[in-house]
C-alpha atoms as a PDB file:
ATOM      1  CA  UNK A   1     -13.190  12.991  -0.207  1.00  0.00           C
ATOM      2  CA  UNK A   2     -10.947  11.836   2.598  1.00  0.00           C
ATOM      3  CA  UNK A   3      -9.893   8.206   1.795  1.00  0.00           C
ATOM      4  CA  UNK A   4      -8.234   5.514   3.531  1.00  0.00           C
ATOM      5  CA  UNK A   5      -6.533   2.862   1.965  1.00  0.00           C
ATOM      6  CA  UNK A   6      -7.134  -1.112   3.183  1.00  0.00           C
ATOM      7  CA  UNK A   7      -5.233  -3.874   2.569  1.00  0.00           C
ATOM      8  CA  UNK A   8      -6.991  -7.139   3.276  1.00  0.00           C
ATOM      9  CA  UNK A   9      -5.650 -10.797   4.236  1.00  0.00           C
ATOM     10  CA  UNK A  10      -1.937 -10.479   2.360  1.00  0.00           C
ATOM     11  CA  UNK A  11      -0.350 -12.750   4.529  1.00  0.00           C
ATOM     12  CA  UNK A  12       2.298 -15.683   3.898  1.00  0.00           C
ATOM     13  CA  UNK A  13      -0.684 -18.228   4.608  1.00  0.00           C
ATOM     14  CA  UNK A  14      -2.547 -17.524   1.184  1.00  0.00           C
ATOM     15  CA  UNK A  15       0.011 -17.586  -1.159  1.00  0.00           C
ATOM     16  CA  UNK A  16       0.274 -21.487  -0.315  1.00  0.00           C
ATOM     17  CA  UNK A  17      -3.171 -22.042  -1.309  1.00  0.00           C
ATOM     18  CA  UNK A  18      -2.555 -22.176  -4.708  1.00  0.00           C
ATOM     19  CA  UNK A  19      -0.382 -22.112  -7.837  1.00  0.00           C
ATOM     20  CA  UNK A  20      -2.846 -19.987  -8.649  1.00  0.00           C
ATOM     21  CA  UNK A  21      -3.606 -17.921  -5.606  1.00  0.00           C
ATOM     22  CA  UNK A  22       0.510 -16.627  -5.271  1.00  0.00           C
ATOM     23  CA  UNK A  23      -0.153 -15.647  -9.256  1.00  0.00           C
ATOM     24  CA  UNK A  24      -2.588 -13.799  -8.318  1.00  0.00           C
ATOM     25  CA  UNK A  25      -1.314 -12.221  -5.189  1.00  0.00           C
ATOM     26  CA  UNK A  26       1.897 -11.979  -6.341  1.00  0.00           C
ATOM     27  CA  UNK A  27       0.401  -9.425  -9.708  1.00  0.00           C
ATOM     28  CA  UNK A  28      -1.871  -7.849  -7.470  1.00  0.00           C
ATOM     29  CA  UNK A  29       1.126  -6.541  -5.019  1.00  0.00           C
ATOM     30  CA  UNK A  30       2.253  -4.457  -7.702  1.00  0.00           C
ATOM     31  CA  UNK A  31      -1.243  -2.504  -7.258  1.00  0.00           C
ATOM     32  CA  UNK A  32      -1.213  -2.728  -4.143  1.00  0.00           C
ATOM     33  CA  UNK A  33       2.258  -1.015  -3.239  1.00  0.00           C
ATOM     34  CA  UNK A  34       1.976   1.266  -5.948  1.00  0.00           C
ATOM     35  CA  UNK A  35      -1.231   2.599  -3.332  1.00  0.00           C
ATOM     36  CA  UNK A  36       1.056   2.519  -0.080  1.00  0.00           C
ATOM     37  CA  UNK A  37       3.152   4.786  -1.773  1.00  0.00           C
ATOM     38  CA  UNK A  38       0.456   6.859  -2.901  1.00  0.00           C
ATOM     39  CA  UNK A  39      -1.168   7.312   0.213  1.00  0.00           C
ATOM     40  CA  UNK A  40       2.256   7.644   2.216  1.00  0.00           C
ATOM     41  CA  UNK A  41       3.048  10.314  -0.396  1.00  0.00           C
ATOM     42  CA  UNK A  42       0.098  11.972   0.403  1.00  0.00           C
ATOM     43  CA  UNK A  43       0.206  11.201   4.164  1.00  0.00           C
ATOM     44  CA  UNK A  44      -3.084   9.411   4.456  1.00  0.00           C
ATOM     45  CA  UNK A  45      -3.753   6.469   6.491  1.00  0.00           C
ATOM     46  CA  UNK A  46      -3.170   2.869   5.220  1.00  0.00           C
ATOM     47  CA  UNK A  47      -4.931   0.465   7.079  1.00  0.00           C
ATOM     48  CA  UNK A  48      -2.843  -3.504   7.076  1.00  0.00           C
ATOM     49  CA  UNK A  49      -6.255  -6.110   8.057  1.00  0.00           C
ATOM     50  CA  UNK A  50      -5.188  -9.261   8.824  1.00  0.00           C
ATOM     51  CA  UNK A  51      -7.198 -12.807   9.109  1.00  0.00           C
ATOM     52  CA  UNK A  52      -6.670 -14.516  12.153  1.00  0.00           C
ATOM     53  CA  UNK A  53      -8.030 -18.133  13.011  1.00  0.00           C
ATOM     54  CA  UNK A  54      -6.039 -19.992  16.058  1.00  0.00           C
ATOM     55  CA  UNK A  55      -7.504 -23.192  14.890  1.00  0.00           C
ATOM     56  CA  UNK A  56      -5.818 -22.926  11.348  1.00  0.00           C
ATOM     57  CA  UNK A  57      -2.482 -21.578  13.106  1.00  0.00           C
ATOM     58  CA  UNK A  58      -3.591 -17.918  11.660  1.00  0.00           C
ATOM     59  CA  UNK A  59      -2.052 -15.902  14.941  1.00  0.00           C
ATOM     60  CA  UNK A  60       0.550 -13.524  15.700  1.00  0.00           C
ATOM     61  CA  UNK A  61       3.674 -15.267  15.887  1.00  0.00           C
ATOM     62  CA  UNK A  62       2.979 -17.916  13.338  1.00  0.00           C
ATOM     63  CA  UNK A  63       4.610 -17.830  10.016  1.00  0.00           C
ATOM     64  CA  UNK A  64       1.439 -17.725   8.047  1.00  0.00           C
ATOM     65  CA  UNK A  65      -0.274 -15.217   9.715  1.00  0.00           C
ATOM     66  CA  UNK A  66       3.016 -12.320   8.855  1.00  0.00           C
ATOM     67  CA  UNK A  67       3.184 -10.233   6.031  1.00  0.00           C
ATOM     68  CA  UNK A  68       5.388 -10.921   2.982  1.00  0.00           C
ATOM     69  CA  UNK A  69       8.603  -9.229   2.882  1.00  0.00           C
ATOM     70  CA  UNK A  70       7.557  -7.621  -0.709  1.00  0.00           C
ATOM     71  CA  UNK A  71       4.284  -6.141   1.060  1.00  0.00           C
ATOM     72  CA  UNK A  72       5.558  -2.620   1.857  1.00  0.00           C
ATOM     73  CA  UNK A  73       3.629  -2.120   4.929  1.00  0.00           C
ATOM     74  CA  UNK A  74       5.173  -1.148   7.999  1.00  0.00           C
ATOM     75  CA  UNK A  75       4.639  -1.472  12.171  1.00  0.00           C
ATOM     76  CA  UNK A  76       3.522   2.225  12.145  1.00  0.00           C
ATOM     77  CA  UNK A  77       0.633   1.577   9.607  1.00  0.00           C
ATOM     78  CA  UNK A  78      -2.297   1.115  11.393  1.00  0.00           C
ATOM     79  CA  UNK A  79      -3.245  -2.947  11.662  1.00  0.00           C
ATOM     80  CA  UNK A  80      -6.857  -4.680  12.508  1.00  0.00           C
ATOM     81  CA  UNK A  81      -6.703  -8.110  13.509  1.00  0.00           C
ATOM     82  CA  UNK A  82     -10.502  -9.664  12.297  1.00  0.00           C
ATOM     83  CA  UNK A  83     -12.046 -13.130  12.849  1.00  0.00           C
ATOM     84  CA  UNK A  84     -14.870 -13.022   9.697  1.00  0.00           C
ATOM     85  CA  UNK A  85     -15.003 -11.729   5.945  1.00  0.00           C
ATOM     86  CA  UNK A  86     -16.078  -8.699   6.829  1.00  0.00           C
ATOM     87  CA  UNK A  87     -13.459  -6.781   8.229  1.00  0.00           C
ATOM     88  CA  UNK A  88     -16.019  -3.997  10.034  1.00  0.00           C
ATOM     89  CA  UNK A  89     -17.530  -7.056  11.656  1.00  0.00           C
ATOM     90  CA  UNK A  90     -16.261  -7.114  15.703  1.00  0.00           C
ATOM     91  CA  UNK A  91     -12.994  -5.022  15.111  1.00  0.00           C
ATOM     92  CA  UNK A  92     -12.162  -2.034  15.654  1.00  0.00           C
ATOM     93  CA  UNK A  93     -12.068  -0.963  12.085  1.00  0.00           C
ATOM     94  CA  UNK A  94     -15.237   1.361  11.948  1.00  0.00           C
ATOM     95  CA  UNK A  95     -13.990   3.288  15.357  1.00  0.00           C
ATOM     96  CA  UNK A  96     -10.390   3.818  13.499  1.00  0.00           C
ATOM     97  CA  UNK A  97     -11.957   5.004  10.392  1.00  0.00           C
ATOM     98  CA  UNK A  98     -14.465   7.376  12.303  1.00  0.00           C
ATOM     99  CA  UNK A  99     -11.560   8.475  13.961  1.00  0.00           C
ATOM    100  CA  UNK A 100      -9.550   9.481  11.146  1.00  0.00           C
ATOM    101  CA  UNK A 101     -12.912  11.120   9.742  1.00  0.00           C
ATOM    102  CA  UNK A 102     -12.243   9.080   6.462  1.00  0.00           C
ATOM    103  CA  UNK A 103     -15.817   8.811   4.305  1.00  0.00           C
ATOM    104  CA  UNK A 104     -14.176   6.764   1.302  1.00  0.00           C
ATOM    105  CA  UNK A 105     -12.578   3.735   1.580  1.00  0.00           C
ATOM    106  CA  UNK A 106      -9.737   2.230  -1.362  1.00  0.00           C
ATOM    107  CA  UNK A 107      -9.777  -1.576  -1.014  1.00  0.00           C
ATOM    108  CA  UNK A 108      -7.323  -4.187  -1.992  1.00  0.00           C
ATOM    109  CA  UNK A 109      -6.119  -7.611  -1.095  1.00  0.00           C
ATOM    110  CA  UNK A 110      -7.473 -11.551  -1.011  1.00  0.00           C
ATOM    111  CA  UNK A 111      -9.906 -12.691  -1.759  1.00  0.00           C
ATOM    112  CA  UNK A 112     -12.009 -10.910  -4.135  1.00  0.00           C
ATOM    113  CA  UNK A 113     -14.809 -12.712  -3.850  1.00  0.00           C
ATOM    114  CA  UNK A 114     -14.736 -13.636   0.302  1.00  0.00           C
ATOM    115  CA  UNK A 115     -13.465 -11.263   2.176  1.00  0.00           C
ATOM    116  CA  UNK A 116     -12.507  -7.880   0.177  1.00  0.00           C
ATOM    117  CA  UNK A 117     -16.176  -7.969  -1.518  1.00  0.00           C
ATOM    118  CA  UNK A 118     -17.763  -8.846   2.269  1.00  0.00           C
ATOM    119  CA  UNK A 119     -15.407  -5.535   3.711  1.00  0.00           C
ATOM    120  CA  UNK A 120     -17.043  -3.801   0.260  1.00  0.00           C
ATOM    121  CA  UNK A 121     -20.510  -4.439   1.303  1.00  0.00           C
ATOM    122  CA  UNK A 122     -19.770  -3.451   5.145  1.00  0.00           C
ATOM    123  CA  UNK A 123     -18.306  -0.338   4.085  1.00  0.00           C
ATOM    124  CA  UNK A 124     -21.610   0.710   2.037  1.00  0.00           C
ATOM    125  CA  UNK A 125     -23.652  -0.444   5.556  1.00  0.00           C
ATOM    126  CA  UNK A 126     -21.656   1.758   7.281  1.00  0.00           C
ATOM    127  CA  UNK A 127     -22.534   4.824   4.750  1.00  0.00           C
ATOM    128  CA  UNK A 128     -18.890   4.782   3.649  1.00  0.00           C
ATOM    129  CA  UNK A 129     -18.138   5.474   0.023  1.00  0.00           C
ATOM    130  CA  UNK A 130     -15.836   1.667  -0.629  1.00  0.00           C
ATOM    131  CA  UNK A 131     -13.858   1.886  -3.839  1.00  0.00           C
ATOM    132  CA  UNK A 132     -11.688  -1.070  -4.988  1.00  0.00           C
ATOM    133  CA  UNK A 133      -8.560  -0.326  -6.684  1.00  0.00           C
ATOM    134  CA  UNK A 134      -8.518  -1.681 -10.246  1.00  0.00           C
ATOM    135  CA  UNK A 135      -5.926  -4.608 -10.574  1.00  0.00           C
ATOM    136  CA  UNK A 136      -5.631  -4.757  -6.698  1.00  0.00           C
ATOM    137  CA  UNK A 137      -7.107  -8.082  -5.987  1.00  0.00           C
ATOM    138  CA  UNK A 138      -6.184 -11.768  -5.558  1.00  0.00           C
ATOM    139  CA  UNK A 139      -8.251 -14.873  -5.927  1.00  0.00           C
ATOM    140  CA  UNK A 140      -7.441 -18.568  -6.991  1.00  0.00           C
ATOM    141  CA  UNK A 141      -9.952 -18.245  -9.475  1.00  0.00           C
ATOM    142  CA  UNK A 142      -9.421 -15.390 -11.508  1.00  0.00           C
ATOM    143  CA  UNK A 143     -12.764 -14.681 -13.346  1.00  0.00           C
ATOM    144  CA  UNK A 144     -14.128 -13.946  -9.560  1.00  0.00           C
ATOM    145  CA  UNK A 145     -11.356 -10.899  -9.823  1.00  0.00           C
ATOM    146  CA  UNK A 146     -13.320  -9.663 -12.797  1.00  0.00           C
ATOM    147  CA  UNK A 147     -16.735 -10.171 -11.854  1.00  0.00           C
ATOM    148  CA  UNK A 148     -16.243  -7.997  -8.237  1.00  0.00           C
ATOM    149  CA  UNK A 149     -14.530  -5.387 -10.730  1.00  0.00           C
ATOM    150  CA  UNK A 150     -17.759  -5.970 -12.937  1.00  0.00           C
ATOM    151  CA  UNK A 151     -20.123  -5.251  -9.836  1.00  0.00           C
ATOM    152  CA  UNK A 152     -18.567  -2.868  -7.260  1.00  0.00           C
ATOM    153  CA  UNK A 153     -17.355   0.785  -7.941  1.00  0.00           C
ATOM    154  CA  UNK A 154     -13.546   0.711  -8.987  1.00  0.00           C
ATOM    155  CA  UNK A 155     -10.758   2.784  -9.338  1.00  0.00           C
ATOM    156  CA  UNK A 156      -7.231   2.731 -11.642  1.00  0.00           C
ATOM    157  CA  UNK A 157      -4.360   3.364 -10.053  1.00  0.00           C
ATOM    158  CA  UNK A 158      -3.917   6.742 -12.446  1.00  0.00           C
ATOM    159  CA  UNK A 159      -6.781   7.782 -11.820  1.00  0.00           C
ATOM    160  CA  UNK A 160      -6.369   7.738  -7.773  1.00  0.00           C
ATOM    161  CA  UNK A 161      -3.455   9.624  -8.327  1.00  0.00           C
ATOM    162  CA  UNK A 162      -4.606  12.216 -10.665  1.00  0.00           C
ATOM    163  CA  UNK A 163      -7.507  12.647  -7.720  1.00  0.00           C
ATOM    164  CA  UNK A 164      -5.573  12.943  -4.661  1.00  0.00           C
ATOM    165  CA  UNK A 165      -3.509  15.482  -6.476  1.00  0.00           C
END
């Protein structure tokens, strides 16, 4: 197993959806740094996607398009910029992972039930082993965090570790 980990959509924008939406990304960040330092620890490759939509001001430069300051990615992480759910669909991602001859993919970020479970399902198309990370997800409606737990293959965050070691 050679895994990559992804970090979908955490950007500034989302956490003003909701009361409930920066809950939810605010518990999942935990997760989701504990896993950057997990894979930087190990030295594999984190992957930071990002949504981007000029008509909703999504875009480089714009305030809601940038990563939170408590998001420990960096510039030398790789980033995808992607225009629909899936974040294999008209991006780069696929080349990159082929590239890094990666067959499993860790998944984590917003929204559970848009965009990480549509990058899920694009990762299986692609015959990539996708993996979400137990505890790792956002959503402004938390029972869709436990039904994609419920239906995809997951992972704890101890039980990553205790496998990459």
């Amino acid at each position: 197993m050679k895994p990559v980990l992804l970090v979908i959509d955490v950007q500034k924008e989302f956490f003003e959806y909701s009361q409930k939406t920066k809950q939810s990304l605010n518990e999942a960040m935990d997760y989701i740094n504990a896993a950057i330092s997990l894979f930087r620890e190990k030295e594999l490759p984190i992957i930071c996607v990002q949504h981007l939509d000029e008509e909703d001001g999504l875009f480089p430069g714009e305030d809601g398009f940038e990563l939170p300051k408590e998001l420990d990615i960096v510039t030398s992480d790789r980033h995808i910029h992607k225009t629909y759910g899936n974040a294999f669909n008209k991006t780069s991602l696929n080349e990159t992972i082929r590239s890094l001859e990666v067959d499993t993919v860790i998944i984590t970020g917003f929204s559970a039930e848009g965009c990480v479970l549509s990058t899920f399902k694009g990762a299986e198309d692609l015959d990539l082993m996708p993996i979400i990370l137990r505890s790792s997800l956002a959503s402004g409606n938390p029972e869709n965090i436990a039904f994609i737990e419920n239906i995809c293959n997951i992972i704890s965050i101890g039980a990553l570790r205790k496998m990459l070691n």
